[in-house]
Protein backbone atom coordinates (compact mmCIF):
# COMPACT_ATOMS: atom_id res chain seq x y z
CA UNK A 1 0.00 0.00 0.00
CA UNK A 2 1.21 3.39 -0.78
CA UNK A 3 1.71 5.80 1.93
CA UNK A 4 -0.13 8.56 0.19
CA UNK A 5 -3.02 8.49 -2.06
CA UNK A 6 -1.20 11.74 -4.52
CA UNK A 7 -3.96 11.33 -7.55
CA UNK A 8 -1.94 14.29 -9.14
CA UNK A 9 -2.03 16.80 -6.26
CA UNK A 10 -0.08 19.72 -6.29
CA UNK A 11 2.91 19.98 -4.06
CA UNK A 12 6.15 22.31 -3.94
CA UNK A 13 9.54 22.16 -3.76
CA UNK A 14 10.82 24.13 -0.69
CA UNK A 15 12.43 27.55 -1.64
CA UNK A 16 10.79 30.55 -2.93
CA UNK A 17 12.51 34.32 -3.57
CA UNK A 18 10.50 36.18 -0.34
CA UNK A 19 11.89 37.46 2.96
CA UNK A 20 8.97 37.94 4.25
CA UNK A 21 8.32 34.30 6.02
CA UNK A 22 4.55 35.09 6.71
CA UNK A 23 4.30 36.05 2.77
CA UNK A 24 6.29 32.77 2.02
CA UNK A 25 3.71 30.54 3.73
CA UNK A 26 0.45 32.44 2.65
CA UNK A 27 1.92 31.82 -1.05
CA UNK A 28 2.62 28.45 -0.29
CA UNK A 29 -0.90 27.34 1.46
CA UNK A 30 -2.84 29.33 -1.68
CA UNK A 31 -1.10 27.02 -4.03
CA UNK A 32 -0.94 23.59 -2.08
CA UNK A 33 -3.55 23.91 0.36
CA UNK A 34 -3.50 19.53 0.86
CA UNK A 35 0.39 19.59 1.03
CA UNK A 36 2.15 22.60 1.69
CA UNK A 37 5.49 22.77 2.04
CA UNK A 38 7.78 25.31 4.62
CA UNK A 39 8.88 27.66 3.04
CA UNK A 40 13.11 28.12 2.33
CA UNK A 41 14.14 31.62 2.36
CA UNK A 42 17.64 32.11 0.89
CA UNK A 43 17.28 35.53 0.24
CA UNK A 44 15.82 36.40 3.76
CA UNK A 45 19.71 35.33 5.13
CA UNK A 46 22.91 33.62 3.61
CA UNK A 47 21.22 31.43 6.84
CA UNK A 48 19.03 29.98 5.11
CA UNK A 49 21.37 29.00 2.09
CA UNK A 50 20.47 25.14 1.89
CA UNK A 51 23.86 23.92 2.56
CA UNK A 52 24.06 26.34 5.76
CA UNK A 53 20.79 25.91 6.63
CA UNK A 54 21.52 22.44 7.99
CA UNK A 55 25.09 23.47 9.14
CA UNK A 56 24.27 24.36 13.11
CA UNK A 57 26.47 22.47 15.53
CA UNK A 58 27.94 20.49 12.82
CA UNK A 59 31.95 19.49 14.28
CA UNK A 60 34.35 22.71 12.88
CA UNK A 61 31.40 24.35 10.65
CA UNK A 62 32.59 28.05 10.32
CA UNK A 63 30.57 30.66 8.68
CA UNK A 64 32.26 34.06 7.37
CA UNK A 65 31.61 36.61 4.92
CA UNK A 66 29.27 34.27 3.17
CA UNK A 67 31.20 31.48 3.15
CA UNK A 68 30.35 27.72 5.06
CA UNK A 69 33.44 25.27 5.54
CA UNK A 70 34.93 22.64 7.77
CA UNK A 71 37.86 23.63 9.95
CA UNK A 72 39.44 20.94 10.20
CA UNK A 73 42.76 22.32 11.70
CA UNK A 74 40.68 22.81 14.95
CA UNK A 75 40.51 19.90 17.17
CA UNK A 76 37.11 18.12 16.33
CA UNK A 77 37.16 15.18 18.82
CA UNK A 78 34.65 16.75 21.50
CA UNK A 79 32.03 18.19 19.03
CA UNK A 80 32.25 14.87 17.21
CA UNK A 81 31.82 12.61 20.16
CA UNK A 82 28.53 15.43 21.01
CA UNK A 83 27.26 14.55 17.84
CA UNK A 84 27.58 10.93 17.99
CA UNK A 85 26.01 10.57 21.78
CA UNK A 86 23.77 12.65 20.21
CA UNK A 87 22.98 10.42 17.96
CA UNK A 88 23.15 7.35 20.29
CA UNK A 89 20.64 8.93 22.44
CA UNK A 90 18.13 10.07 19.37
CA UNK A 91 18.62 13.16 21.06
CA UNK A 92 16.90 15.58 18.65
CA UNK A 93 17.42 18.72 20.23
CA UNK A 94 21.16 18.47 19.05
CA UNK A 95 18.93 18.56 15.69
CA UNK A 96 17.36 21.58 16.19
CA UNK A 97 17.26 24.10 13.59
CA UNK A 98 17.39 27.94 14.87
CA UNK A 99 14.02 30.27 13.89
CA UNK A 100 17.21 32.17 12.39
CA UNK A 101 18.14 29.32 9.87
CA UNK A 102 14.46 28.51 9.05
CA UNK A 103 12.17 31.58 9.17
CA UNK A 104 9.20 29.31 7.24
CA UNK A 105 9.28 26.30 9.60
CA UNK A 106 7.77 27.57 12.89
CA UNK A 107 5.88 30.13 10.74
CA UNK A 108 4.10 27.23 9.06
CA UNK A 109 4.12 24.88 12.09
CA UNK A 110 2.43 28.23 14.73
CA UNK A 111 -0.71 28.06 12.08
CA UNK A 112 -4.01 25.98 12.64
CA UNK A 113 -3.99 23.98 9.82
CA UNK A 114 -7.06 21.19 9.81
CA UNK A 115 -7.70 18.72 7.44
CA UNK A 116 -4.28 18.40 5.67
CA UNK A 117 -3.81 15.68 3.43
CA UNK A 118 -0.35 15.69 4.71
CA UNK A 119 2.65 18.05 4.89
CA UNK A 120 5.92 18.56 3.63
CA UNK A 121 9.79 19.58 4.71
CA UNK A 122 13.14 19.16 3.10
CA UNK A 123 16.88 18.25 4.11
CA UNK A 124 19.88 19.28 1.47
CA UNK A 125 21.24 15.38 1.03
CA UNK A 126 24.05 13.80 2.48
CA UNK A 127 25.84 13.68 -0.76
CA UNK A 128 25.26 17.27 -1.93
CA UNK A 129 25.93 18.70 1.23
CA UNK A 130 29.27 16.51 1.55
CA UNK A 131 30.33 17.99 -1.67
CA UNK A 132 29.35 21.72 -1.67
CA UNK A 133 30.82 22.09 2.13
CA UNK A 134 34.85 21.91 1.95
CA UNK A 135 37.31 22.31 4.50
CA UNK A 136 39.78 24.85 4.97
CA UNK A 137 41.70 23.48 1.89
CA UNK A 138 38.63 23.92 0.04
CA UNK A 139 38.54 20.25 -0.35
CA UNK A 140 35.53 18.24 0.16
CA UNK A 141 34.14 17.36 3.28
CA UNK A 142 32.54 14.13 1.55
CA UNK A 143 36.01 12.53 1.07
CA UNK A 144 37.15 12.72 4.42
CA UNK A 145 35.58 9.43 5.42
CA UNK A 146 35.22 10.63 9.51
CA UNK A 147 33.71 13.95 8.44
CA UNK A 148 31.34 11.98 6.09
CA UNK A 149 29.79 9.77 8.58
CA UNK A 150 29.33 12.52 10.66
CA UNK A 151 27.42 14.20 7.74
CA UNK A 152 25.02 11.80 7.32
CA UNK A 153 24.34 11.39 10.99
CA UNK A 154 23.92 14.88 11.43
CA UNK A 155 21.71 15.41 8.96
CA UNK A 156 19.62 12.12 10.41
CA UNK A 157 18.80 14.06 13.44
CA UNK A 158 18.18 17.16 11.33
CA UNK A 159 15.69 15.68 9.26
CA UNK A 160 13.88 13.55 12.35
CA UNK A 161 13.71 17.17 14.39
CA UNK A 162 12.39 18.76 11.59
CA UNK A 163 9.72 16.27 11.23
CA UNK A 164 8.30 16.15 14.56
CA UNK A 165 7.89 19.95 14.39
CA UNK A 166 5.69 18.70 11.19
CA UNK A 167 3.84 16.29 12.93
CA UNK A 168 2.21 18.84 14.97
CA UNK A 169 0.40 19.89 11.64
CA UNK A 170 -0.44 16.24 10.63
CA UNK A 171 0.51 12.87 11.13
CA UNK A 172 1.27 12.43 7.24
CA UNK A 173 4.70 14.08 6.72
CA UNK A 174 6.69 13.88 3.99
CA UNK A 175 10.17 14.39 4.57
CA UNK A 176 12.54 15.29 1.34
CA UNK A 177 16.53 14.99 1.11
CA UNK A 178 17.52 17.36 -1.58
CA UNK A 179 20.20 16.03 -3.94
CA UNK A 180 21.40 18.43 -6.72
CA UNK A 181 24.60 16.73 -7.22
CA UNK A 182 23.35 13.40 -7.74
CA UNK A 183 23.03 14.92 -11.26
CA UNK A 184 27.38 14.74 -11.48
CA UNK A 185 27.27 11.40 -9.66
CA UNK A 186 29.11 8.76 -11.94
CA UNK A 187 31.23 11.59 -13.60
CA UNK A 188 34.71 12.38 -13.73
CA UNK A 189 34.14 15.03 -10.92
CA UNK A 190 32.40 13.10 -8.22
CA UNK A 191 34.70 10.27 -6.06
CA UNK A 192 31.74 8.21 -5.07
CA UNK A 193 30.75 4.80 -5.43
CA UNK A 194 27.03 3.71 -5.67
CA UNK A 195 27.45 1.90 -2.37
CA UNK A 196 28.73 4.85 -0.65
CA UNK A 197 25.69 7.11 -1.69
CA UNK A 198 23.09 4.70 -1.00
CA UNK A 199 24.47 4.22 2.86
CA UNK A 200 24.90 7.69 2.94
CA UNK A 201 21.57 8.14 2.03
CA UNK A 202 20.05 5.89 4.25
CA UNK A 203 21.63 6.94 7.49
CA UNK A 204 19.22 10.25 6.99
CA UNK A 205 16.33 7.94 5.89
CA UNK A 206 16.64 5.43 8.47
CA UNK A 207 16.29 8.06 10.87
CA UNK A 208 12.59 9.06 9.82
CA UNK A 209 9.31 7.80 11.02
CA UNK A 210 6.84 8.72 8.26
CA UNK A 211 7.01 9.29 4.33
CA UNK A 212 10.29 9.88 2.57
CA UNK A 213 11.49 11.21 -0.55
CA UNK A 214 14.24 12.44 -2.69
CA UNK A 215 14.51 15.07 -5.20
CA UNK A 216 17.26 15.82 -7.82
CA UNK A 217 16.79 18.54 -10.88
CA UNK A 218 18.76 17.00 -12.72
CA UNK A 219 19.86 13.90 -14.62
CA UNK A 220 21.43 10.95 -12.80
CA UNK A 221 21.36 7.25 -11.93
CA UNK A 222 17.56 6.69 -11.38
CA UNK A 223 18.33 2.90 -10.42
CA UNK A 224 20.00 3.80 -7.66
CA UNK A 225 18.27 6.87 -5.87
CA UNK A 226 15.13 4.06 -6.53
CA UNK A 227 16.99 1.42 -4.49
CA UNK A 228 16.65 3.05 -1.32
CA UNK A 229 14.13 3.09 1.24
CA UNK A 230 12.10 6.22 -0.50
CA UNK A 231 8.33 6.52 -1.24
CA UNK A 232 8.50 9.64 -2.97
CA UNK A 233 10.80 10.17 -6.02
CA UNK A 234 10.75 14.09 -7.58
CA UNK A 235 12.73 14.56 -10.92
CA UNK A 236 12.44 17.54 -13.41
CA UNK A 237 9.96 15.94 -15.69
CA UNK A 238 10.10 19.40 -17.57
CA UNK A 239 13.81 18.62 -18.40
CA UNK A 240 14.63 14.67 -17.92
CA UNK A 241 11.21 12.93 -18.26
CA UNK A 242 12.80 10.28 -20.95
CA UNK A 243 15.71 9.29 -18.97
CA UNK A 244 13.31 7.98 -16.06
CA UNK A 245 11.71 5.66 -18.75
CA UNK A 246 15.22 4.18 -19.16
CA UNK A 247 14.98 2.79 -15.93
CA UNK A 248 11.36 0.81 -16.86
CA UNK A 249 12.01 -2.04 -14.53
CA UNK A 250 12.87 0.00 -11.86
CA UNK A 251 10.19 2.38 -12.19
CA UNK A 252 7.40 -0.92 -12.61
CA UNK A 253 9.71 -2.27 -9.30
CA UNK A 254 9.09 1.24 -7.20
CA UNK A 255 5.65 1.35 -8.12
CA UNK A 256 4.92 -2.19 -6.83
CA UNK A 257 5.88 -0.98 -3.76
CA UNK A 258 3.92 1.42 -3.14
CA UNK A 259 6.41 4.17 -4.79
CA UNK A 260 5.06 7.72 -6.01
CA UNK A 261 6.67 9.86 -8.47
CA UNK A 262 6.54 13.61 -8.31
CA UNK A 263 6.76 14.86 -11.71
CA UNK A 264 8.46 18.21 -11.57
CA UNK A 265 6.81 19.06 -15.24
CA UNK A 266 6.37 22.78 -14.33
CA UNK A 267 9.88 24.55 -15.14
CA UNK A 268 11.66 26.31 -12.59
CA UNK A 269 13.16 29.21 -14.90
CA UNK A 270 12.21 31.88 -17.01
CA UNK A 271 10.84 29.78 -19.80
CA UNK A 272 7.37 29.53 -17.59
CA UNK A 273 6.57 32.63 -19.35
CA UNK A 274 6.95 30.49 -22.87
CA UNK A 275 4.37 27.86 -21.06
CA UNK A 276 0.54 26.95 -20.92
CA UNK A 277 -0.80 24.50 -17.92
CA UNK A 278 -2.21 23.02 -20.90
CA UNK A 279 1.31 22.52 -22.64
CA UNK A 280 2.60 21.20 -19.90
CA UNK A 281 -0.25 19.03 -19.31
CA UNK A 282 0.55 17.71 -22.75
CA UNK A 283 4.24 16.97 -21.78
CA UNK A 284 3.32 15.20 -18.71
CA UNK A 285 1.17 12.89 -20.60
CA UNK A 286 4.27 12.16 -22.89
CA UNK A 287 6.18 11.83 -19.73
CA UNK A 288 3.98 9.05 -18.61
CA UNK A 289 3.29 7.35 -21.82
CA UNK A 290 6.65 7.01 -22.15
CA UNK A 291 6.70 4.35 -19.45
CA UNK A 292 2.91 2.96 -20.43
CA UNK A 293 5.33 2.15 -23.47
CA UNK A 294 7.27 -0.18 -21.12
CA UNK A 295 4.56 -1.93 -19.46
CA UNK A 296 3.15 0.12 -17.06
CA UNK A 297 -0.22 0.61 -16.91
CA UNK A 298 -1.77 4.18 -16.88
CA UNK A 299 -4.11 4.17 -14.25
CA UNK A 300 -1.66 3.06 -11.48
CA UNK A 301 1.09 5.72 -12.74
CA UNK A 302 -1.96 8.19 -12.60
CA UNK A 303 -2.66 6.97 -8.80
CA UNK A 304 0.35 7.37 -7.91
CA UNK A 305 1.53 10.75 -9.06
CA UNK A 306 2.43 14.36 -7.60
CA UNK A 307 2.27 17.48 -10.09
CA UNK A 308 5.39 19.72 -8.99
CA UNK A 309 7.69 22.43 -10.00
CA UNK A 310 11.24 21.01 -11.61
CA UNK A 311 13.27 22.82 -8.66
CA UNK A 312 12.98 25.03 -5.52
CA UNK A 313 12.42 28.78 -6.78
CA UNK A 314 14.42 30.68 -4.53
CA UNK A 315 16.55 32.15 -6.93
CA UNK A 316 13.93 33.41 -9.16
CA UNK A 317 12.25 36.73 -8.72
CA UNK A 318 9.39 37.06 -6.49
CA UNK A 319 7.17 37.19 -9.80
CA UNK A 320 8.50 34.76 -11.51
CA UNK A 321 8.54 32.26 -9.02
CA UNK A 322 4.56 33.10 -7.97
CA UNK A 323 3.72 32.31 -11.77
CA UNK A 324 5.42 29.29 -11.18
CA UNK A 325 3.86 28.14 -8.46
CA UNK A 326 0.51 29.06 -9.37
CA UNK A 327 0.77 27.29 -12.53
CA UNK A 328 1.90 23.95 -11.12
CA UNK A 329 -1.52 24.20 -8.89
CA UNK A 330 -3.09 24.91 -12.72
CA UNK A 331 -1.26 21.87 -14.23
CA UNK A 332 -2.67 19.61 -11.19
CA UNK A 333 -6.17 20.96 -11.55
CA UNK A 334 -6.48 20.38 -15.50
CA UNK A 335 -4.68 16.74 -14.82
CA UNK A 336 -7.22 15.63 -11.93
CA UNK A 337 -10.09 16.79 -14.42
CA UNK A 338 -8.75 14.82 -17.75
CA UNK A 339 -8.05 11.58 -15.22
CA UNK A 340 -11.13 11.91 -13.36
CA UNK A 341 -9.65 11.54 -9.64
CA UNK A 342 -11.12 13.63 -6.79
């Protein structure tokens, strides 16, 4: 049984352009009313940058002039062994995640909210976060095999904090690792084997109680982001649709389970302007008969599918990304109505 019965609801990807976090979450709840999502501010604060978002408490983090790394010159023993009794313990205070770092969160979580069909939040991945963060040397955190197993456990008890703050909304949550660089995984540029990302991966899942998922914008290894523990898979449909159909059996495998796929058909850019709903309406039925082509049938694709945005929209402007947003509640409406759900 699937976790969540999507039938092509709307939801969001996490950031938007506004400072204003009460703006942020009225946009959000007018769009995806069933699942909103808190709202990620990164031009509120270089806080809420989704790599430094996460970053509080983590062993030799330093932020100046705009700029996260790892010190690791300083002597990391005692913050590490905090982290990992932390950890021990499940002690999700050492978790927490500062009203300073996350303007959107208690925003969304202080509202009455009845009736939700469940609710969303968002953790940058083990693997992106690994990658982007470097230490003094500028090199990597990821490849320093200590600091990477601290990553992932970190982020664990980020991700289960942030989730019980959701759970005071509704006892659906969905709880998203974000993983951008994914798309580079298997490249010349990325010293990771598949094992390594999939254990890095699901320390942070492990660590959840409710619905999980992963997002990436861009292209990667499908097969392997779909052999871990996730219920919710978000690509950019808009941009990578047919590279998800080369994965058929693994697709037809996820589904089985109980898998949804969030098709991020509405683009995240300037070319919205260039777009209809209806357009994009059309591509996501391309999308999916692309994979009816492979065996799977319609109607459970159609069951089991979330209309979204192909990225957070945090670096658009404030317009752009409310046309956006608005549009992917459009595309959901028109799809709902030519499938017939309710």
């Amino acid at each position: 049984m699937r976790p969540l019965e999507p039938k092509l609801l709307p939801m969001s990807v996490g950031s938007v352009p506004h400072t204003d976090p009460k703006q942020a979450c009225d946009l959000v709840l007018k769009n995806f009313p069933q699942i909103p999502t808190w709202p990620q501010l990164p031009k509120r604060s270089f806080l809420e940058n989704m790599y430094v978002q996460y970053s509080e408490r983590f062993p030799g983090v330093v932020l100046e002039q705009e700029r996260i790394y790892v010190d690791r010159e300083q002597d990391l023993d005692e913050p590490l062994e905090a982290l990992y009794v932390a950890y021990l313990k499940n002690d999700l205070e050492h978790g927490a995640i500062s009203r300073d770092y996350a303007a959107g969160l208690p925003e969304l979580v202080g509202r009455p909210l009845p009736g939700l069909t469940a609710v969303k939040g968002q953790v940058t991945g083990p693997v992106s976060w690994g990658l982007v963060v470097v230490d003094q040397n500028r090199r990597p955190v990821l490849y320093d095999e200590i600091l990477a197993d601290a990553i992932a456990k970190h982020l664990r008890l980020k991700a289960r904090w942030q989730e019980k703050q959701l759970q005071k909304l509704s006892p659906k949550v969905i709880t998203f690792i974000d993983e951008p660089y994914m798309s580079s995984f298997g490249s010349a540029y990325v010293s990771l084997s598949r094992e390594q990302a999939i254990t890095l991966m699901e320390e942070v899942l492990a660590g959840l109680e409710g619905i999980k998922g992963v997002h990436c914008c861009g292209n990667t290894d499908w097969s392997l982001l779909l052999a871990t523990s996730i219920h919710i898979l978000n690509l950019d449909a808009y941009g990578y649709a047919e590279t998800l159909a080369l994965y058929a059996d693994d697709v037809k495998a996820f589904l089985n389970r109980g898998g949804i796929i969030a098709w991020g058909i509405v683009p995240a850019s300037e070319v919205i302007y260039a777009e209809t709903p209806e357009h994009l309406l059309e591509r996501l039925e391309q999308a999916m008969q692309m994979l009816v082509a492979k065996g799977i049938p319609l109607d459970r694709i159609v069951e089991a599918s979330l209309i979204t945005p192909s990225c957070g929209t945090g670096s658009l402007s404030v317009e752009t990304a409310e046309r956006v947003l608005a549009t992917t509640a459009q595309v959901s409406q028109l799809a709902r109505r030519k499938f017939g759900v309710s």
